[in-house]
C-alpha atoms as a PDB file:
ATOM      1  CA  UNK A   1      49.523 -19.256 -14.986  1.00  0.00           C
ATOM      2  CA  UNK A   2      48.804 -21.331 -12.182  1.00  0.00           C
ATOM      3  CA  UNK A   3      45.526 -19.986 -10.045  1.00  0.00           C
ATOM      4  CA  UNK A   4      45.883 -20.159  -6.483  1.00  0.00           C
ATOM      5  CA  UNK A   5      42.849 -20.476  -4.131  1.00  0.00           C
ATOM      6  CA  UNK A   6      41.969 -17.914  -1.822  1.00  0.00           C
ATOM      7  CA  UNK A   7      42.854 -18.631   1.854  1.00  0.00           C
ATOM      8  CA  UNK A   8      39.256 -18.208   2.938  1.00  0.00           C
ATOM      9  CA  UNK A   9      38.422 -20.717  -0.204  1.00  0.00           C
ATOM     10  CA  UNK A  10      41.179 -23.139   1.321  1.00  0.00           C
ATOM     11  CA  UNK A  11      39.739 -22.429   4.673  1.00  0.00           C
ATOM     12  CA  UNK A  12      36.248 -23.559   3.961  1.00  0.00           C
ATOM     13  CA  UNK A  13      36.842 -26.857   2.171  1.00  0.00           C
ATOM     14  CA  UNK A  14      38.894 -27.840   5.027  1.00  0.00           C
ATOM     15  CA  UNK A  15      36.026 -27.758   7.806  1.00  0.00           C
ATOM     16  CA  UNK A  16      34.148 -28.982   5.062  1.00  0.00           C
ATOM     17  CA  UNK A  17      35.578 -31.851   4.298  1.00  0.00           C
ATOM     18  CA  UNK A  18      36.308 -32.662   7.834  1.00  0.00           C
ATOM     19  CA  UNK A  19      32.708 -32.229   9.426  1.00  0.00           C
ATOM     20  CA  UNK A  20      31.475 -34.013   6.484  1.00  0.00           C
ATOM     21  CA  UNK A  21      33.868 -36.813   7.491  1.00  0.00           C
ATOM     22  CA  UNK A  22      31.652 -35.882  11.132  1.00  0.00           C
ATOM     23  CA  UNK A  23      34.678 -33.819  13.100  1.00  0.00           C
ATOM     24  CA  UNK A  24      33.398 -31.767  15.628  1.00  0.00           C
ATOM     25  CA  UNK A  25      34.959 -28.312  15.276  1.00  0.00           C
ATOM     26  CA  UNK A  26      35.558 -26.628  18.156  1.00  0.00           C
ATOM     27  CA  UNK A  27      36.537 -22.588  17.850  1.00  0.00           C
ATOM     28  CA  UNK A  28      40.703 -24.085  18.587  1.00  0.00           C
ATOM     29  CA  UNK A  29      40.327 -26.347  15.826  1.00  0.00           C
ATOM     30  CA  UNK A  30      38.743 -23.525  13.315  1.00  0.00           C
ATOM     31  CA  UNK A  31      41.595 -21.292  13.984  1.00  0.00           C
ATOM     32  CA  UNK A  32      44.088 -24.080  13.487  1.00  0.00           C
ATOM     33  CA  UNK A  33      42.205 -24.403  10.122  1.00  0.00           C
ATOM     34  CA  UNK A  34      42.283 -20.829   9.649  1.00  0.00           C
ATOM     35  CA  UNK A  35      45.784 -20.649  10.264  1.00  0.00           C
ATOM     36  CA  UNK A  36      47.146 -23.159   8.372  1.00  0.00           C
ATOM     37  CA  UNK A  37      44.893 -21.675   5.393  1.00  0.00           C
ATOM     38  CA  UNK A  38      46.469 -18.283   5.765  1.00  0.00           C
ATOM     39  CA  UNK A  39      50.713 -18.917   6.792  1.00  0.00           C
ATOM     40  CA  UNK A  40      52.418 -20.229   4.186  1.00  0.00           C
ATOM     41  CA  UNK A  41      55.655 -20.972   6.370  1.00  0.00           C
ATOM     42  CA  UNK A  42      55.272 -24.247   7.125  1.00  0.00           C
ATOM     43  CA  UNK A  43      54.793 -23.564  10.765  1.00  0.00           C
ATOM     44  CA  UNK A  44      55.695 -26.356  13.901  1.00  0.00           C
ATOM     45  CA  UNK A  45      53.631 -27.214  16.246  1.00  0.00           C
ATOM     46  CA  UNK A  46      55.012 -24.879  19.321  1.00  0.00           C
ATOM     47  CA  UNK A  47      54.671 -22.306  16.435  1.00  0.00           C
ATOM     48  CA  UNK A  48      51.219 -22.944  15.822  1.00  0.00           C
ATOM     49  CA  UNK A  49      50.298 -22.969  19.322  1.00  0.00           C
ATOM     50  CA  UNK A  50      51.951 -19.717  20.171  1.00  0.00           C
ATOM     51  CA  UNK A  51      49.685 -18.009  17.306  1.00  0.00           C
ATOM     52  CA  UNK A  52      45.995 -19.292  17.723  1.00  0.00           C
ATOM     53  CA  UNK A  53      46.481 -18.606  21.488  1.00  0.00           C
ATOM     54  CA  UNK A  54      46.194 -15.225  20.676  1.00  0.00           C
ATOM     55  CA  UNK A  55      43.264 -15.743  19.417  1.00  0.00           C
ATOM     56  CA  UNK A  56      41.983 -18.277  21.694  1.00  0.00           C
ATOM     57  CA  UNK A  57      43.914 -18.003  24.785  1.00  0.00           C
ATOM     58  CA  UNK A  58      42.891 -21.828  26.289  1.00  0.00           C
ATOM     59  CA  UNK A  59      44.040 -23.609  23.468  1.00  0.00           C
ATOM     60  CA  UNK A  60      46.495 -26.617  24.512  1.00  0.00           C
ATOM     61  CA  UNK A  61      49.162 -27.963  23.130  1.00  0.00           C
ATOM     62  CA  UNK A  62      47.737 -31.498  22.833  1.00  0.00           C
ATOM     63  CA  UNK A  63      44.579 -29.698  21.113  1.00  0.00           C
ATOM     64  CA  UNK A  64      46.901 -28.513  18.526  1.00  0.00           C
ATOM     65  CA  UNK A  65      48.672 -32.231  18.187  1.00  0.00           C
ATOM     66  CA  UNK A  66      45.309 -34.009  17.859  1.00  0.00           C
ATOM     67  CA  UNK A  67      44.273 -31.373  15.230  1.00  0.00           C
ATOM     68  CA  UNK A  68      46.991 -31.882  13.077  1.00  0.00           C
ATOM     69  CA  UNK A  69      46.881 -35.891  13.478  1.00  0.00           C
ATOM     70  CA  UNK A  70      43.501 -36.035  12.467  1.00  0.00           C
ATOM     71  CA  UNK A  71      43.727 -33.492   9.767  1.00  0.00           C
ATOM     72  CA  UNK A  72      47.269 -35.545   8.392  1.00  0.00           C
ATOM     73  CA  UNK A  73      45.155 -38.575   8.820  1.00  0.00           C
ATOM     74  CA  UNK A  74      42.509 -37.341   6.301  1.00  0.00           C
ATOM     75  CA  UNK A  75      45.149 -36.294   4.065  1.00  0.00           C
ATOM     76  CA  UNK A  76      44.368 -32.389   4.090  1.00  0.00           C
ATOM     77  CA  UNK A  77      47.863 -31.654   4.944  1.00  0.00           C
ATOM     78  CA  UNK A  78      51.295 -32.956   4.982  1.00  0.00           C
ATOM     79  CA  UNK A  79      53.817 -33.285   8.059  1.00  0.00           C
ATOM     80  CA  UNK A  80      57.615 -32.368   6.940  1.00  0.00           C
ATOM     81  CA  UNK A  81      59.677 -34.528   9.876  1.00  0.00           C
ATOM     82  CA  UNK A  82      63.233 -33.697  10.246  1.00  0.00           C
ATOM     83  CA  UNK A  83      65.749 -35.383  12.475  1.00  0.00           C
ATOM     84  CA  UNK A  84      67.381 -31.927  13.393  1.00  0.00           C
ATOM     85  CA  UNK A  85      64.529 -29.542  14.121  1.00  0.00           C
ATOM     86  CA  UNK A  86      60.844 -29.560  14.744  1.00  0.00           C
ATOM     87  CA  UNK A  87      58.283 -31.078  12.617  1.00  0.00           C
ATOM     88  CA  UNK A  88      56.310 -28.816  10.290  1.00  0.00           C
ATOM     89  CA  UNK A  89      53.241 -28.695   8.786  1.00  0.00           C
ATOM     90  CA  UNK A  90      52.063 -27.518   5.260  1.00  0.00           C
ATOM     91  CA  UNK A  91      48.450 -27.336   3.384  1.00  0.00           C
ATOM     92  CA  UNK A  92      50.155 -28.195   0.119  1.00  0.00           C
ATOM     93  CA  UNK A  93      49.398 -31.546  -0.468  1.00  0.00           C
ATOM     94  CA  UNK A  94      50.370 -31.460  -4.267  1.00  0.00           C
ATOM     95  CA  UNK A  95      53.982 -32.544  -5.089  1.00  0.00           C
ATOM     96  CA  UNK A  96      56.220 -29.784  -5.382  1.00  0.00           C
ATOM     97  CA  UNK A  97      59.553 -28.886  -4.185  1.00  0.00           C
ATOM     98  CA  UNK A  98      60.351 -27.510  -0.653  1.00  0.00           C
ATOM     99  CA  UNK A  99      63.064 -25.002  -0.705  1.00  0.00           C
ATOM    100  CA  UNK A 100      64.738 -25.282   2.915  1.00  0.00           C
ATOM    101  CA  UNK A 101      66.752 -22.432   4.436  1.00  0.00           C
ATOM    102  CA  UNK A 102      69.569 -24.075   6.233  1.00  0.00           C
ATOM    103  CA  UNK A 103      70.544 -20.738   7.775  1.00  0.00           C
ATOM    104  CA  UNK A 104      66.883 -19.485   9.745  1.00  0.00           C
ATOM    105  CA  UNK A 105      64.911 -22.677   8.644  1.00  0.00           C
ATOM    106  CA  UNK A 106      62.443 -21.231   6.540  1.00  0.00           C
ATOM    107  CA  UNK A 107      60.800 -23.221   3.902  1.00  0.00           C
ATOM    108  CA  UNK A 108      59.147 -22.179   1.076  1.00  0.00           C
ATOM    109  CA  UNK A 109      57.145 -23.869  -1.979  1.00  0.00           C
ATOM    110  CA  UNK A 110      59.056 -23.711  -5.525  1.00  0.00           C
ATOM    111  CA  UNK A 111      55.783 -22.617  -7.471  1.00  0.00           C
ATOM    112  CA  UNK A 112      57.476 -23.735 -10.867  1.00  0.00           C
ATOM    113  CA  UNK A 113      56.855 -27.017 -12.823  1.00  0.00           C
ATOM    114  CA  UNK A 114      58.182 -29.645 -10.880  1.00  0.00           C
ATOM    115  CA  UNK A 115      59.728 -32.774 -13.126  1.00  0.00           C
ATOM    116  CA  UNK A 116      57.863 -35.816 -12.813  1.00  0.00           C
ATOM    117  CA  UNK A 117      60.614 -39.117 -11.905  1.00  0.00           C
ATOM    118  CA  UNK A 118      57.645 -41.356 -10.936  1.00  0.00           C
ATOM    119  CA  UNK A 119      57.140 -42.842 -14.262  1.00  0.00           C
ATOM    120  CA  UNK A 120      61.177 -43.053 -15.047  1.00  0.00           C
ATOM    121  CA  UNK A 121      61.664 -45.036 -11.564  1.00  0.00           C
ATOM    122  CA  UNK A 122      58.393 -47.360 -12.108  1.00  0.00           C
ATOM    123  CA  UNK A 123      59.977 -48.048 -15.255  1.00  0.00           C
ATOM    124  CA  UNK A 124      63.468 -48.945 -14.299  1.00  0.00           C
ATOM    125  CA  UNK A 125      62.765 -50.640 -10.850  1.00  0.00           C
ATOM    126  CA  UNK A 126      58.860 -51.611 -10.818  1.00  0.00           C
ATOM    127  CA  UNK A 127      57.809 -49.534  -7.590  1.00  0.00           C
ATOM    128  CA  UNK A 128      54.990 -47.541  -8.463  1.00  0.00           C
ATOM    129  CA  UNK A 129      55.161 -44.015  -6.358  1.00  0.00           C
ATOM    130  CA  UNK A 130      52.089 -42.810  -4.577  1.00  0.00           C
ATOM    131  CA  UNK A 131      53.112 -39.385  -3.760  1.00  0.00           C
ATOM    132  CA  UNK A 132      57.015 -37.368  -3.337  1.00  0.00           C
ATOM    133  CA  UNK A 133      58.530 -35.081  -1.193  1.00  0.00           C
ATOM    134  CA  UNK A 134      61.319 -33.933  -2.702  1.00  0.00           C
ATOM    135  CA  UNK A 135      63.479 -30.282  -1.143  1.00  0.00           C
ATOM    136  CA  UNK A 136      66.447 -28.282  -2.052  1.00  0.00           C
ATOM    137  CA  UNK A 137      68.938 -26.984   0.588  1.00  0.00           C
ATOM    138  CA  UNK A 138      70.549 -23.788   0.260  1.00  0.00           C
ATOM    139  CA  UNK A 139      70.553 -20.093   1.901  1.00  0.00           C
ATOM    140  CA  UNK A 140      67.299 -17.945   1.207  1.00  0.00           C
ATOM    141  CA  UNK A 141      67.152 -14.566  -0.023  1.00  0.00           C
ATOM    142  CA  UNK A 142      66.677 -13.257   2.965  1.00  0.00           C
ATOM    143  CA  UNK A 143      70.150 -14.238   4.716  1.00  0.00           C
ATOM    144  CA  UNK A 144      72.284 -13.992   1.685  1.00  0.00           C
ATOM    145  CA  UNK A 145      71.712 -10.036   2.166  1.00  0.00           C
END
């Protein structure tokens, strides 16, 4: 069994590693951190903005777009850009398998083993894969009901 970090654990090594990279983090940028730590639904941008504001009512929009950049940028999380829909935004950086609900757009990580093609296409074609991002289609549980 695979052990998962705690959010707060997830959390912490993020403004970690970014103020050792020397990021000044502001209380908008913590709860971006915070919340990205804590939802696991791969939420958009207009998403994200609509929950820290809550929290921190002067937030702006291009706060939460130079956030993500920079935390993209130092590879702490992973943008999901679709040509249909909004951009979202996960703290998974491993490879694993998206599962996409084409009915209310949720996505959700496959926690399973996840086949590794990397070394079968380096093999047959000689391009050497530095990462994957790799997502099934289908209806979740949730609207099938």
């Amino acid at each position: 069994m695979i052990k998962r970090k705690k959010p707060r654990d997830i959390e912490q090594t993020l403004i970690k590693r970014l103020q050792d990279k020397g990021y000044r983090l502001t209380p908008q940028r913590r709860e971006i951190i915070k919340l990205l730590s804590r939802d696991k639904s791969h939420p958009g941008a207009m998403d994200i903005l609509h929950k820290v504001k809550k929290i921190v009512p002067g937030i702006s929009m291009s706060t939460v777009y130079y956030t993500l950049d920079m935390m993209k940028k130092e590879g702490l999380i992973r943008e999901l850009e679709y040509y249909d829909t909004d951009n979202r935004y996960e703290i998974n950086i491993k490879d694993h398998i998206n599962l996409v609900c084409t009915k209310c757009r949720k996505i959700t990580d496959f926690t399973g083993n996840v086949p590794s093609f990397s070394k079968a296409v380096e093999k047959e074609t000689g391009f050497k894969p530095a990462s994957m991002r790799f997502e099934y289609y289908g209806i979740c549980r949730d609207c099938e009901k």
